[in-house]
C-alpha atoms as a PDB file:
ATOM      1  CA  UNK A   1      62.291  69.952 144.570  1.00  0.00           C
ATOM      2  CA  UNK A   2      65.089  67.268 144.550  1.00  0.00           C
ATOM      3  CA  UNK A   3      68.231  67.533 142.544  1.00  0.00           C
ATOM      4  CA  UNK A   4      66.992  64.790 139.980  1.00  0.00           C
ATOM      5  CA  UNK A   5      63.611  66.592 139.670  1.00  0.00           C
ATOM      6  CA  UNK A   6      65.749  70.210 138.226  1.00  0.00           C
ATOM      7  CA  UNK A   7      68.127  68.193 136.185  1.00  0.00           C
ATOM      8  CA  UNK A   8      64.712  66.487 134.068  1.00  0.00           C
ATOM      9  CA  UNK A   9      63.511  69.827 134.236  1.00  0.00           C
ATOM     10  CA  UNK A  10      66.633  70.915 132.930  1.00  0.00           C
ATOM     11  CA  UNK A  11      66.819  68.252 130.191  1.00  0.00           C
ATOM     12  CA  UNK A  12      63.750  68.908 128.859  1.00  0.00           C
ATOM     13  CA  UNK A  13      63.414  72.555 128.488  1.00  0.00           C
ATOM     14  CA  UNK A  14      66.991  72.160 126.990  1.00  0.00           C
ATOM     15  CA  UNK A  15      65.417  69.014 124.461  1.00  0.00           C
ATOM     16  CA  UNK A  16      62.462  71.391 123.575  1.00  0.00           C
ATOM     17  CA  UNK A  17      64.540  74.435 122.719  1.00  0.00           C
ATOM     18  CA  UNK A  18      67.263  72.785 120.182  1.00  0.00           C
ATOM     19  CA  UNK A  19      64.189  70.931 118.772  1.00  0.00           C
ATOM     20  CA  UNK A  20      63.016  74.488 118.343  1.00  0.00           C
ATOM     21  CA  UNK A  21      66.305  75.650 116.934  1.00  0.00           C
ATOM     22  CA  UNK A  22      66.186  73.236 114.577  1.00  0.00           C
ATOM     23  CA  UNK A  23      62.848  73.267 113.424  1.00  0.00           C
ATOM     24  CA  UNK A  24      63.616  77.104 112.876  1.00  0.00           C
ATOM     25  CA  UNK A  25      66.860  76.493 110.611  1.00  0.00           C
ATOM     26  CA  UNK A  26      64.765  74.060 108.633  1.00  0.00           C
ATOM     27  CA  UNK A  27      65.371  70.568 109.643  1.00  0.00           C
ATOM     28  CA  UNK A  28      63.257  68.010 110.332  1.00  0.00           C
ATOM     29  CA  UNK A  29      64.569  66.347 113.899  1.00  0.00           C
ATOM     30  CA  UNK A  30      61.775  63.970 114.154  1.00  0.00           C
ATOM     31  CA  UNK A  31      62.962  62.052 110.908  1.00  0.00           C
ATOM     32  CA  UNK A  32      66.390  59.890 111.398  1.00  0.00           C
ATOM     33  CA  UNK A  33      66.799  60.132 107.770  1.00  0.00           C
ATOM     34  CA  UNK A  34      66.575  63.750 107.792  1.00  0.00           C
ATOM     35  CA  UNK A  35      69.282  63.821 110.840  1.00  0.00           C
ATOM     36  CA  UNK A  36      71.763  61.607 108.858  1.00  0.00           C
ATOM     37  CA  UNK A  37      71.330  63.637 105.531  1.00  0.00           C
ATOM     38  CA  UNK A  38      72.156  66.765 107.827  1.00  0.00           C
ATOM     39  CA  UNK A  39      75.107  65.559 109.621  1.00  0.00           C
ATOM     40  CA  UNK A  40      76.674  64.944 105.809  1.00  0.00           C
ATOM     41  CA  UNK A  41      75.623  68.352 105.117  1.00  0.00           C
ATOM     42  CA  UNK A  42      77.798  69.278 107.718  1.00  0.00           C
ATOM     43  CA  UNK A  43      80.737  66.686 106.719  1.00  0.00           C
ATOM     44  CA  UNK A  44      80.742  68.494 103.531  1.00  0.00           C
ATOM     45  CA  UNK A  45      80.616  72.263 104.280  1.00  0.00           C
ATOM     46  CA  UNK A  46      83.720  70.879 106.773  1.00  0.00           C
ATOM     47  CA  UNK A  47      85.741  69.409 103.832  1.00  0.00           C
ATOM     48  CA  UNK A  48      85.121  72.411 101.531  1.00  0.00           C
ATOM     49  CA  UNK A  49      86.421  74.812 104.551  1.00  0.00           C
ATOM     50  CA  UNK A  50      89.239  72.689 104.645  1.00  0.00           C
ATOM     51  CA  UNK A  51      89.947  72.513 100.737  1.00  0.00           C
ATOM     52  CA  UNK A  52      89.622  76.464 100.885  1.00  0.00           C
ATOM     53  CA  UNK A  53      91.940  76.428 103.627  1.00  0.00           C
ATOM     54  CA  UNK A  54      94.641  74.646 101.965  1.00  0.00           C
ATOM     55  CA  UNK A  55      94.436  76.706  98.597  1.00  0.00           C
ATOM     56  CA  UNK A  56      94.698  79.787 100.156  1.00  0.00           C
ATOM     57  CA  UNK A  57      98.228  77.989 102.142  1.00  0.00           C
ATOM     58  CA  UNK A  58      99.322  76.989  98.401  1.00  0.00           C
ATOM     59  CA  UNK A  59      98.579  80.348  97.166  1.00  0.00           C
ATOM     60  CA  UNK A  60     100.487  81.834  99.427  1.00  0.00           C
ATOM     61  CA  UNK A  61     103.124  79.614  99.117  1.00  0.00           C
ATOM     62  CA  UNK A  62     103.527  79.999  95.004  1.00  0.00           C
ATOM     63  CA  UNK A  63     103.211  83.827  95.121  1.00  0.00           C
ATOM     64  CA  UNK A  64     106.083  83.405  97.638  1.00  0.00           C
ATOM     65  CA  UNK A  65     108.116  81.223  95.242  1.00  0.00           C
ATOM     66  CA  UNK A  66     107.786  83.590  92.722  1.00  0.00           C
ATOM     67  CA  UNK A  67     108.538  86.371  94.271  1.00  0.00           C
ATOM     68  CA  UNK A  68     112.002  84.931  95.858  1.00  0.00           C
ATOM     69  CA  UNK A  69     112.337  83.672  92.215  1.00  0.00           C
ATOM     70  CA  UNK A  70     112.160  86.551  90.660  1.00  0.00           C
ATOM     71  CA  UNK A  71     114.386  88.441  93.134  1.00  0.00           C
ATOM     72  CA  UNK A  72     117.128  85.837  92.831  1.00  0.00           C
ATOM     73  CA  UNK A  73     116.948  86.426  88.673  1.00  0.00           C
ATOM     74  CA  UNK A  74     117.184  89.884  89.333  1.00  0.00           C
ATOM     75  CA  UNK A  75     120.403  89.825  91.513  1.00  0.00           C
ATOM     76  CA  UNK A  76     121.570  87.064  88.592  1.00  0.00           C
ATOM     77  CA  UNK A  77     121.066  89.658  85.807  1.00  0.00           C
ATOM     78  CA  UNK A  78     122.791  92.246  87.851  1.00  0.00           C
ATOM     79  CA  UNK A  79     125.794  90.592  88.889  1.00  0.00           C
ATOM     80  CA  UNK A  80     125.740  87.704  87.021  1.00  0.00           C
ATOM     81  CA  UNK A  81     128.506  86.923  84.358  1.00  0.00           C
ATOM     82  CA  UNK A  82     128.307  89.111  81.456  1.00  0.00           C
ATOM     83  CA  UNK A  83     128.883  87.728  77.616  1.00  0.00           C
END
């Protein structure tokens, strides 16, 4: 068996088994259409993971803020000017 011969072989058994895959998670890989509508599937669950991502960074930064906030008006109150 040549080199070329176990590298179709290859190909193929690879080819039948993420057709497989697929077929088993639900999407049709013999319909363009359906591979296009997938890959934005895909695009999207991306850009929400990202939009989570960068909520939880802002969160993190405002409870931050108000934390050092809120310590710097506490020093202020203690030793602060008085009236």
């Amino acid at each position: 068996m040549t080199e070329d011969e176990i590298r179709d072989i290859a190909r193929t058994a690879a080819r039948e088994a993420v057709h497989e895959l697929m077929i088993s998670l639900g999407a049709d890989v013999s319909n363009p259409a359906a591979k296009i509508e997938m890959q934005k599937d895909f695009q999207s669950l991306r850009e929400w993971r990202q939009s989570m991502q960068a909520v939880r960074r802002h969160r993190l930064l405002t409870a931050v803020g108000i934390i050092v906030v809120g310590v710097f008006g506490l020093i202020y109150m203690k030793f602060g000017p008085r009236p």
